[in-house]
Structures are given as structure tokens and as C-alpha cells.
PDB file of N, CA and C in Angstrom:
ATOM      1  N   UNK A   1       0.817  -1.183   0.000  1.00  0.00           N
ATOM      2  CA  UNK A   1       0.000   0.000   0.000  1.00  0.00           C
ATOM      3  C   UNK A   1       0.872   1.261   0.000  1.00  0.00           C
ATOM      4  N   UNK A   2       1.778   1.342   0.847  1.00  0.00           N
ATOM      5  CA  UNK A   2       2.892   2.622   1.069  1.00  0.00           C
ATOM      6  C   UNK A   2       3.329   2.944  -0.826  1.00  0.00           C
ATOM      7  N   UNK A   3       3.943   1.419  -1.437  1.00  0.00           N
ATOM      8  CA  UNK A   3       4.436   2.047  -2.439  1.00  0.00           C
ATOM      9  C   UNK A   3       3.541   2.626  -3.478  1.00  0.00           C
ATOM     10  N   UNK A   4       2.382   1.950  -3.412  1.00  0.00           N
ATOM     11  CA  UNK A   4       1.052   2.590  -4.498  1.00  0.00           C
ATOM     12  C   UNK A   4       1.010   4.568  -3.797  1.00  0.00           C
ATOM     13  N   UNK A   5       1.300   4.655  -2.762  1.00  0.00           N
ATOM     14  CA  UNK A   5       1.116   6.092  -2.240  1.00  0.00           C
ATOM     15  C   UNK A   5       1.960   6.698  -2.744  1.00  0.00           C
ATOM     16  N   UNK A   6       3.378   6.166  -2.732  1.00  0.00           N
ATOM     17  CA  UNK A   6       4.620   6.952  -3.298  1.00  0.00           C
ATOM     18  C   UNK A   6       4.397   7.374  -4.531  1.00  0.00           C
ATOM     19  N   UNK A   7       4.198   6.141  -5.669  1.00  0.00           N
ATOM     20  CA  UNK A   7       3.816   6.614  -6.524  1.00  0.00           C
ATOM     21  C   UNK A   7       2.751   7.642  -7.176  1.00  0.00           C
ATOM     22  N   UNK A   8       2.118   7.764  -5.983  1.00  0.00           N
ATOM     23  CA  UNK A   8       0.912   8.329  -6.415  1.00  0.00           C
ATOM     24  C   UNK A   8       1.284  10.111  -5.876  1.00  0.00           C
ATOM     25  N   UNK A   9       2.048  10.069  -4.981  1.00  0.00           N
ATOM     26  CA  UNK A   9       2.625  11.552  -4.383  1.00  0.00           C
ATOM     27  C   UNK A   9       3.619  11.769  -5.680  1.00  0.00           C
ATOM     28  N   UNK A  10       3.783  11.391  -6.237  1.00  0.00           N
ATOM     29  CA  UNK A  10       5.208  12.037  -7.017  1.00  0.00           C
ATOM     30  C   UNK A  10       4.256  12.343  -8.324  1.00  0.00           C
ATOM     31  N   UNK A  11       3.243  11.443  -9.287  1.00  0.00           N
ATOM     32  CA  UNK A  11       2.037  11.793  -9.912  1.00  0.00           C
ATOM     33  C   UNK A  11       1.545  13.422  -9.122  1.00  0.00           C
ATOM     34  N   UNK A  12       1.009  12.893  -8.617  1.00  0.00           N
ATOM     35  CA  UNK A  12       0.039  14.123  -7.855  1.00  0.00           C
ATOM     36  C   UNK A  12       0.779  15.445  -8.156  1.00  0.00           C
ATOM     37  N   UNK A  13       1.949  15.608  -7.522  1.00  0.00           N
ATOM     38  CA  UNK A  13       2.997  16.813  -7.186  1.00  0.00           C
ATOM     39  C   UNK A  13       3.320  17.327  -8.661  1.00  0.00           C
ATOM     40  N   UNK A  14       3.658  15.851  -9.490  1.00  0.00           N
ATOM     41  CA  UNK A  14       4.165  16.235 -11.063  1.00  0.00           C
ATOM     42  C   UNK A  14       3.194  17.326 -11.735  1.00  0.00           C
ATOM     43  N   UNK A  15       1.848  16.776 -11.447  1.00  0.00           N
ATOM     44  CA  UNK A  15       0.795  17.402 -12.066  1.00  0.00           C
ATOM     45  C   UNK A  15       0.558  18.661 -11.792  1.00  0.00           C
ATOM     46  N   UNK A  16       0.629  19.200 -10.539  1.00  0.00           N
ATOM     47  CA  UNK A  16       0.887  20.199  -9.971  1.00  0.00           C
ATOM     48  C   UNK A  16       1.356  21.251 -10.373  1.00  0.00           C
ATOM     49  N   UNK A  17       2.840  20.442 -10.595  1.00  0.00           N
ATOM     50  CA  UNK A  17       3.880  21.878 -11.001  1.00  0.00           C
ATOM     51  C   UNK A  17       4.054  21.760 -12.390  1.00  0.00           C
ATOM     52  N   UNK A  18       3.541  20.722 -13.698  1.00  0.00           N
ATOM     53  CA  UNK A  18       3.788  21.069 -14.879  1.00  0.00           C
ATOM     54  C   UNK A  18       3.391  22.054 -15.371  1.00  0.00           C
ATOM     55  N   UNK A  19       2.554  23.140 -15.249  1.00  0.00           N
ATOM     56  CA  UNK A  19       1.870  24.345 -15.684  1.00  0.00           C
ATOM     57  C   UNK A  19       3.282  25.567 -15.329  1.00  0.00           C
ATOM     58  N   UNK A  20       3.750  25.691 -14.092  1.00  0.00           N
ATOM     59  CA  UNK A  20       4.436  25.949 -13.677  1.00  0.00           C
ATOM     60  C   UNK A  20       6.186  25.723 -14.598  1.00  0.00           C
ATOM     61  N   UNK A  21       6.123  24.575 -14.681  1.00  0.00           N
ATOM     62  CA  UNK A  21       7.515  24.156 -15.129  1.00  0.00           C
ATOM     63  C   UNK A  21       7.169  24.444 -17.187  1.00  0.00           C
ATOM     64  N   UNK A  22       6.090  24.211 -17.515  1.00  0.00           N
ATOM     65  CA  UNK A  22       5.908  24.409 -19.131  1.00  0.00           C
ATOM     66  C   UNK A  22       6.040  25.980 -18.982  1.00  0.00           C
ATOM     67  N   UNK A  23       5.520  26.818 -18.489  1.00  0.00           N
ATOM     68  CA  UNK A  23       5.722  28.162 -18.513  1.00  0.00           C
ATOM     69  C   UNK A  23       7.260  28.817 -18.250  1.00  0.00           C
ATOM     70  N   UNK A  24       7.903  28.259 -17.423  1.00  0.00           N
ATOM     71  CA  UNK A  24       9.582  28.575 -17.442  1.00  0.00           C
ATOM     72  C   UNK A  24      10.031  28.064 -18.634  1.00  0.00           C
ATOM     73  N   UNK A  25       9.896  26.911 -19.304  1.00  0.00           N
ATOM     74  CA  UNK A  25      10.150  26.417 -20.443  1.00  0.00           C
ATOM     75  C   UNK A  25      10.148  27.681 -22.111  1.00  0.00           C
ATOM     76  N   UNK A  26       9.005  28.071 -21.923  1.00  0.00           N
ATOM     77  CA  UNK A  26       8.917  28.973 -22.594  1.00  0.00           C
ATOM     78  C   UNK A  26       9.255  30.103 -22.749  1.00  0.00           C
ATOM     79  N   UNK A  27       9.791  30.484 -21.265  1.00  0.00           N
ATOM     80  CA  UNK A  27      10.083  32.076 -20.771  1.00  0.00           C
ATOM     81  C   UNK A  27      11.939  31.990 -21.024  1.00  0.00           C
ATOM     82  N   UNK A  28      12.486  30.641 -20.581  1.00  0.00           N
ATOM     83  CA  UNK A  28      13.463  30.502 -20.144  1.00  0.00           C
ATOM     84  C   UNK A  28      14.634  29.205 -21.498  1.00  0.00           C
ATOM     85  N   UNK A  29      13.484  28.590 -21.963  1.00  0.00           N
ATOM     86  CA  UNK A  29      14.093  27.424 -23.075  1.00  0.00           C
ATOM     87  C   UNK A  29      13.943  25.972 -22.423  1.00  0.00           C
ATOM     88  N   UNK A  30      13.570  25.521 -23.393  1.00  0.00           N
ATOM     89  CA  UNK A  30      13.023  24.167 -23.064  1.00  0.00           C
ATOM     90  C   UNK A  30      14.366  23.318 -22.578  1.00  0.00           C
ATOM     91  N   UNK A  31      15.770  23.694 -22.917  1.00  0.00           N
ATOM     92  CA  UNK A  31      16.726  22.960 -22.826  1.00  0.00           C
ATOM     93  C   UNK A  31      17.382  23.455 -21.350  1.00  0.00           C
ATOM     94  N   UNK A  32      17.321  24.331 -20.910  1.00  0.00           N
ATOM     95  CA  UNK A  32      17.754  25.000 -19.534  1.00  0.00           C
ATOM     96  C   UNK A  32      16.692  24.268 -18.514  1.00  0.00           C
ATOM     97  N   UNK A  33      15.317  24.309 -18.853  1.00  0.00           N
ATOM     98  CA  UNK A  33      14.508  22.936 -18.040  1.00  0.00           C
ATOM     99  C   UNK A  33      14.674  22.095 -18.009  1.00  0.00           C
ATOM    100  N   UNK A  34      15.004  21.234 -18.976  1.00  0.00           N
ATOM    101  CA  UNK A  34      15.264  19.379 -19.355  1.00  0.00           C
ATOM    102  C   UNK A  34      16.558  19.335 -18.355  1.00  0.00           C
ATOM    103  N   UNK A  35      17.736  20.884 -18.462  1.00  0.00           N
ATOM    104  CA  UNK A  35      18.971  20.231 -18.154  1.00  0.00           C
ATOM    105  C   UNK A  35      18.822  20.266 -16.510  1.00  0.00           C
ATOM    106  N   UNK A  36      17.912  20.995 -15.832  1.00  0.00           N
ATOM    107  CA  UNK A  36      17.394  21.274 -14.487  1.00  0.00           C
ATOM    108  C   UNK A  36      16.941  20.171 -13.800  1.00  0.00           C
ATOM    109  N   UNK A  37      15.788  19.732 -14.500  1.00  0.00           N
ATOM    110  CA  UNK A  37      15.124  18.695 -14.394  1.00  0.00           C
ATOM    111  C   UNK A  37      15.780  17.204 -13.853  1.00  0.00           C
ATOM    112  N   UNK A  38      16.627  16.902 -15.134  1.00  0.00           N
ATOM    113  CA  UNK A  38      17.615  15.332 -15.383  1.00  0.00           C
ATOM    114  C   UNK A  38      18.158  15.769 -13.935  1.00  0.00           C
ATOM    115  N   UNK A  39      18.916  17.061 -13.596  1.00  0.00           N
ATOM    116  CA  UNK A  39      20.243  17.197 -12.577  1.00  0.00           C
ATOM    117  C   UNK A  39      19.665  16.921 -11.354  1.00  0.00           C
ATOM    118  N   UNK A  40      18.354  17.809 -10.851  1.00  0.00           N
ATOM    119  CA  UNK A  40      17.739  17.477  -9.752  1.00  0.00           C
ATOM    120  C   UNK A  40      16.780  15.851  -9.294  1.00  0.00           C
ATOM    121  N   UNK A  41      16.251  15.231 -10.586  1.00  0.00           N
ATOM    122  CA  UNK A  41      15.792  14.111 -10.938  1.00  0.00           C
ATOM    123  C   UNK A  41      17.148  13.086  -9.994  1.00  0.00           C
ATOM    124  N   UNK A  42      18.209  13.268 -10.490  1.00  0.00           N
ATOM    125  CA  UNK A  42      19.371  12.337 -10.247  1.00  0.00           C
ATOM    126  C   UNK A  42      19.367  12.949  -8.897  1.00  0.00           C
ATOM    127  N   UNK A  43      20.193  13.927  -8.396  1.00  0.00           N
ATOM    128  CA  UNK A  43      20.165  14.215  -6.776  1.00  0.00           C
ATOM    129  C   UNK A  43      19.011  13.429  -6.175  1.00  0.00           C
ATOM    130  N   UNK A  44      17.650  13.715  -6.335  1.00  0.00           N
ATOM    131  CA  UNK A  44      16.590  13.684  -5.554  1.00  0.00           C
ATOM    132  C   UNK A  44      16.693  11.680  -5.003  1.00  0.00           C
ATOM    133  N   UNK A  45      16.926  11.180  -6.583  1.00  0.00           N
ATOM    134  CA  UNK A  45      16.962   9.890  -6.548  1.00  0.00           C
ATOM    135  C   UNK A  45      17.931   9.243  -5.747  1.00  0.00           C
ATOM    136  N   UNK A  46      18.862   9.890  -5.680  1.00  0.00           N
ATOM    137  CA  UNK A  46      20.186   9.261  -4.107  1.00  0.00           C
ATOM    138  C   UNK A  46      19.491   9.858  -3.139  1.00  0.00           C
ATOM    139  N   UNK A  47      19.318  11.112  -2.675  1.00  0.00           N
ATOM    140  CA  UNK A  47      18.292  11.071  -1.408  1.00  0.00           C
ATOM    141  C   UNK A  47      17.111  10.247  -0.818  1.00  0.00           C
ATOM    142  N   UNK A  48      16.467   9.500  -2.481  1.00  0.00           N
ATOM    143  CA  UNK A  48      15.612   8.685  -1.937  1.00  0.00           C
ATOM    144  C   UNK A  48      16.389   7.485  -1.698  1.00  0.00           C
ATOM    145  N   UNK A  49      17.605   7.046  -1.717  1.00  0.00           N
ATOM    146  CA  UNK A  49      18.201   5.912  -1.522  1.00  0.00           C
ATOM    147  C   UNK A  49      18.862   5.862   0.039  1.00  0.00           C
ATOM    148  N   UNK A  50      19.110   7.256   0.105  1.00  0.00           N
ATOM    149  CA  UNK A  50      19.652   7.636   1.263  1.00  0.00           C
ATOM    150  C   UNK A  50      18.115   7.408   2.661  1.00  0.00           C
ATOM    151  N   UNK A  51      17.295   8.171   2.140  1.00  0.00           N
ATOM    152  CA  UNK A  51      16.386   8.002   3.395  1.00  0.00           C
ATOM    153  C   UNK A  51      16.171   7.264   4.272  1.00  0.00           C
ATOM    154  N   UNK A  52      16.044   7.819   5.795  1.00  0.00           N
ATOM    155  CA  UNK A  52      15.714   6.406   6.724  1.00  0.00           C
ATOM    156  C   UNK A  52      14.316   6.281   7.531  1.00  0.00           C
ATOM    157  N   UNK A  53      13.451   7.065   6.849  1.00  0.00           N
ATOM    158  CA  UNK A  53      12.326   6.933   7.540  1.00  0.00           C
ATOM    159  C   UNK A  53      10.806   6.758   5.782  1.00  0.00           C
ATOM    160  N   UNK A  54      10.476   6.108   6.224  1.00  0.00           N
ATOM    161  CA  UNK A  54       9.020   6.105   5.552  1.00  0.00           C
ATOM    162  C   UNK A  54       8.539   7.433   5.244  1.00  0.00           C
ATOM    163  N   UNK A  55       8.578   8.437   6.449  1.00  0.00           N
ATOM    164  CA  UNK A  55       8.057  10.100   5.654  1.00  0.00           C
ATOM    165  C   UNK A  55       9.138  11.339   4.820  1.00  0.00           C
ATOM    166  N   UNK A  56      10.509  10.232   5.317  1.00  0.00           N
ATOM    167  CA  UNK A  56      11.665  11.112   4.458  1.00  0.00           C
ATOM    168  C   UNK A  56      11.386  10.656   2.951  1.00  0.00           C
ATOM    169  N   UNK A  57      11.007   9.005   2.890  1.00  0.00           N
ATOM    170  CA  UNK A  57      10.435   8.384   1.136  1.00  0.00           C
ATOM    171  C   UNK A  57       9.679   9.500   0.904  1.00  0.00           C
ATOM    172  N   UNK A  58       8.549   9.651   1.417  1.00  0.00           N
ATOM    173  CA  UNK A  58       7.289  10.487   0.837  1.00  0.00           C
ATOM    174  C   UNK A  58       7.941  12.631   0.336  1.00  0.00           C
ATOM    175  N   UNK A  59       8.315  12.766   1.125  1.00  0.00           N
ATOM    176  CA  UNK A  59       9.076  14.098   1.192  1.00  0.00           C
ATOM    177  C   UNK A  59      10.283  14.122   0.086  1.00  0.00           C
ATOM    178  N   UNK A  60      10.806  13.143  -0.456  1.00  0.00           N
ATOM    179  CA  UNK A  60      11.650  13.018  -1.092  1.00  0.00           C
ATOM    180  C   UNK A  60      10.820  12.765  -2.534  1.00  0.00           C
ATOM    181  N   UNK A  61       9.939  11.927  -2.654  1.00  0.00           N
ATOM    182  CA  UNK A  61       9.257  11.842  -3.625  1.00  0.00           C
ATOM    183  C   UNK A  61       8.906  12.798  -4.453  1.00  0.00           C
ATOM    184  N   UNK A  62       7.649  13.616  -3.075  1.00  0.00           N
ATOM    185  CA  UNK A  62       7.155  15.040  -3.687  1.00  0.00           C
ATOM    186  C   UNK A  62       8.086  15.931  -4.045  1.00  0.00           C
ATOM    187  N   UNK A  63       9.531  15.779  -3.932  1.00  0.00           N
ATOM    188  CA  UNK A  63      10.499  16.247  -4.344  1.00  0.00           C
ATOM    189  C   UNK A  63      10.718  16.323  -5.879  1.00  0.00           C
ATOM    190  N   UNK A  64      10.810  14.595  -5.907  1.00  0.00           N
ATOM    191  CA  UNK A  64      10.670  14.478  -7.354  1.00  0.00           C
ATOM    192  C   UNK A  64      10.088  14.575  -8.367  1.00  0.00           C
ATOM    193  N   UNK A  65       8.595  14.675  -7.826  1.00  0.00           N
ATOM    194  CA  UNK A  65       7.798  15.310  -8.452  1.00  0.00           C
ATOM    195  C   UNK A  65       7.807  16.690  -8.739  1.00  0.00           C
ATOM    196  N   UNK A  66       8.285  17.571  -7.935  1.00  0.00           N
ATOM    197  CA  UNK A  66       7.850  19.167  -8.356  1.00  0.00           C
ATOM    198  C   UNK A  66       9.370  19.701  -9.205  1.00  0.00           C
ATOM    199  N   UNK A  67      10.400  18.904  -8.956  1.00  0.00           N
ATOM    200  CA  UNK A  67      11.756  19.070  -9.840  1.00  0.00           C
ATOM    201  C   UNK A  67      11.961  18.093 -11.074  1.00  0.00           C
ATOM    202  N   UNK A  68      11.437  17.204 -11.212  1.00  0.00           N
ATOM    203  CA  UNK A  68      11.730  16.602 -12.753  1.00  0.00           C
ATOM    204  C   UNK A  68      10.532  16.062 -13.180  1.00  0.00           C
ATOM    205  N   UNK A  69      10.388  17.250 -13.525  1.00  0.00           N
ATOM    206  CA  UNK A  69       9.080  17.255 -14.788  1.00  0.00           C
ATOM    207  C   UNK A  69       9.647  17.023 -16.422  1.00  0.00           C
ATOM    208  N   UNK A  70      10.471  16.366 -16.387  1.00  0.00           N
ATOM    209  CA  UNK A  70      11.285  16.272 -17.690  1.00  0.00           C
ATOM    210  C   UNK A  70       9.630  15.298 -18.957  1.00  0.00           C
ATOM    211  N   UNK A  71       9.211  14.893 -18.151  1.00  0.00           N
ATOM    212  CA  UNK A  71       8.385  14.729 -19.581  1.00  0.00           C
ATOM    213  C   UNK A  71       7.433  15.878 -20.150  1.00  0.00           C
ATOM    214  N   UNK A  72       7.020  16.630 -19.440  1.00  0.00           N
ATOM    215  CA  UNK A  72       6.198  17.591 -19.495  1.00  0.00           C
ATOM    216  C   UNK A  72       7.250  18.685 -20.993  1.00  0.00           C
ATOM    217  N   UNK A  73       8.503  18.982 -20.435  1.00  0.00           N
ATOM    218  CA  UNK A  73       9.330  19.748 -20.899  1.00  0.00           C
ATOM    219  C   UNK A  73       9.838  19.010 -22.336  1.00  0.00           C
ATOM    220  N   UNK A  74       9.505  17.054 -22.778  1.00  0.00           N
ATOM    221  CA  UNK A  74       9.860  16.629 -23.974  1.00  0.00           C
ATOM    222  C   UNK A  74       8.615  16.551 -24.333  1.00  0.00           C
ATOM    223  N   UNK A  75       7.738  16.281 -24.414  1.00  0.00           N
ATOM    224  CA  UNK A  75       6.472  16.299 -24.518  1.00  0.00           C
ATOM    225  C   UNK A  75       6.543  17.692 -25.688  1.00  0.00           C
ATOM    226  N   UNK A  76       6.494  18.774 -25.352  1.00  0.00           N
ATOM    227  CA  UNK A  76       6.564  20.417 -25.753  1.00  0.00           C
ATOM    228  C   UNK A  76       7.620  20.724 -26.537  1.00  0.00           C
ATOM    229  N   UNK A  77       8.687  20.090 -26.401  1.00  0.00           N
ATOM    230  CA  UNK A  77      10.075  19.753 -27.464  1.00  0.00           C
ATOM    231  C   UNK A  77      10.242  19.095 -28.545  1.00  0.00           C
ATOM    232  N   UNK A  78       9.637  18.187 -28.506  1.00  0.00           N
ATOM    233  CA  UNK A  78       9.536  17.065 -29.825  1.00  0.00           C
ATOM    234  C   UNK A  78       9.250  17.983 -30.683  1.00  0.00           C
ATOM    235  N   UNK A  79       7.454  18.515 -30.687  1.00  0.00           N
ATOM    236  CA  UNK A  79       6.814  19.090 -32.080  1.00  0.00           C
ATOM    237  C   UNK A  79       7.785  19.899 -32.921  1.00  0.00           C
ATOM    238  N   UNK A  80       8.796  20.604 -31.759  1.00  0.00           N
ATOM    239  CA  UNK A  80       9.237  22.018 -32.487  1.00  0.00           C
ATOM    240  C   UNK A  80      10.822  21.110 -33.426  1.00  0.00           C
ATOM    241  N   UNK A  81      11.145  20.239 -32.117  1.00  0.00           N
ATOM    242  CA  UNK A  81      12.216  19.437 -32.979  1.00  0.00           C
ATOM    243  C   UNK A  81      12.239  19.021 -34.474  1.00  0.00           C
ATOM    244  N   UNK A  82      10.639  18.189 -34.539  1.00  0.00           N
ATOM    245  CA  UNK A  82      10.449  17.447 -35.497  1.00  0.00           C
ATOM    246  C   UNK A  82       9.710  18.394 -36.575  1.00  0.00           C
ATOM    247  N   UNK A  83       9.132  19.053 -36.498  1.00  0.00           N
ATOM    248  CA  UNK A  83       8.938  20.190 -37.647  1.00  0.00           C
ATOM    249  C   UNK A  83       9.966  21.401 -38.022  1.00  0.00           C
ATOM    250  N   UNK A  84      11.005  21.659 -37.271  1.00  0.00           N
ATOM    251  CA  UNK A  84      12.265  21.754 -37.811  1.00  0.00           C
ATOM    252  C   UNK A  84      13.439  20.781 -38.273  1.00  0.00           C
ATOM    253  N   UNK A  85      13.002  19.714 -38.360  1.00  0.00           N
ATOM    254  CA  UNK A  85      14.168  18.569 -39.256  1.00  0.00           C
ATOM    255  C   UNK A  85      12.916  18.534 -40.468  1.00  0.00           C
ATOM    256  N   UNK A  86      11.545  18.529 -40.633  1.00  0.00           N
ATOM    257  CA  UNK A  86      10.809  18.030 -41.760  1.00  0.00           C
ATOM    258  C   UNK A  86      10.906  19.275 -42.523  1.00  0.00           C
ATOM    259  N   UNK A  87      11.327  20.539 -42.506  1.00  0.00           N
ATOM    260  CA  UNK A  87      11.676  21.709 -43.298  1.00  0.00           C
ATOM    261  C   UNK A  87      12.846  21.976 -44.156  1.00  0.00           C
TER     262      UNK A  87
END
């Protein structure tokens, strides 16, 4: 049950902040997000290895959720990719 929650806090949080994270994308470049994203994605993921309590998992999660939104940011990248190689 705990891990269906984890997963479901890092969903939840993702959803959250993609509005948030697509709008820096645009203001800021989709590639300065992706490279944000991957860097904190990786940190967050040894902290979750590191943790020693059940609410440090959960806190670490929602971590990962509100810092690597990297699909949100390829998702919004592709189109522009791929209709600049079909030109």
C-alpha cells in the first residue's frame, strides 16, 4: 500500500507543477529545463536511496515530483524538434 502512495505523491505533485515548469520552459528554453530537471531528478533519486524513515520516502518523492518534470518539458520539445528537421 505505502508504495502505491509513493507513486501516487510524485504523480500528484508532477501534475501540480507542470503548468508551472511548461511556462519557465517557454520564458526561459526548453533545454535550460530538461537540463534542471535530469540534474535534480538524479540528486533527488540518491536522497531517496539515502532516506531512513518512511516520511523522508514520501518528502523526497514530492520532491521528485515538483523538480523533474522532464516529460512535461519533452512532450513540448519534440513538435518544435520534429517540424524543424521536416523543413
Amino acid at each position: 500500500m505505502l508504495s502505491g502512495l509513493l507513486v501516487g505523491v510524485f504523480n500528484l505533485v508532477m501534475a501540480a507543477a507542470s503548468r508551472t515548469w511548461g511556462g519557465i520552459g517557454d520564458r526561459h528554453g526548453r533545454r535550460a529545463v530538461l537540463i534542471t530537471a535530469l540534474a535534480s531528478s538524479s540528486l533527488v533519486m540518491m536522497a531517496f536511496g539515502l532516506a531512513g524513515s518512511v516520511w523522508m520516502l514520501f518528502i523526497v518523492r514530492g520532491l521528485h515530483g515538483l523538480l523533474g518534470t522532464t516529460a512535461v518539458t519533452i512532450k513540448a520539445a519534440v513538435p518544435e524538434i520534429a517540424s524543424a528537421a521536416l523543413m
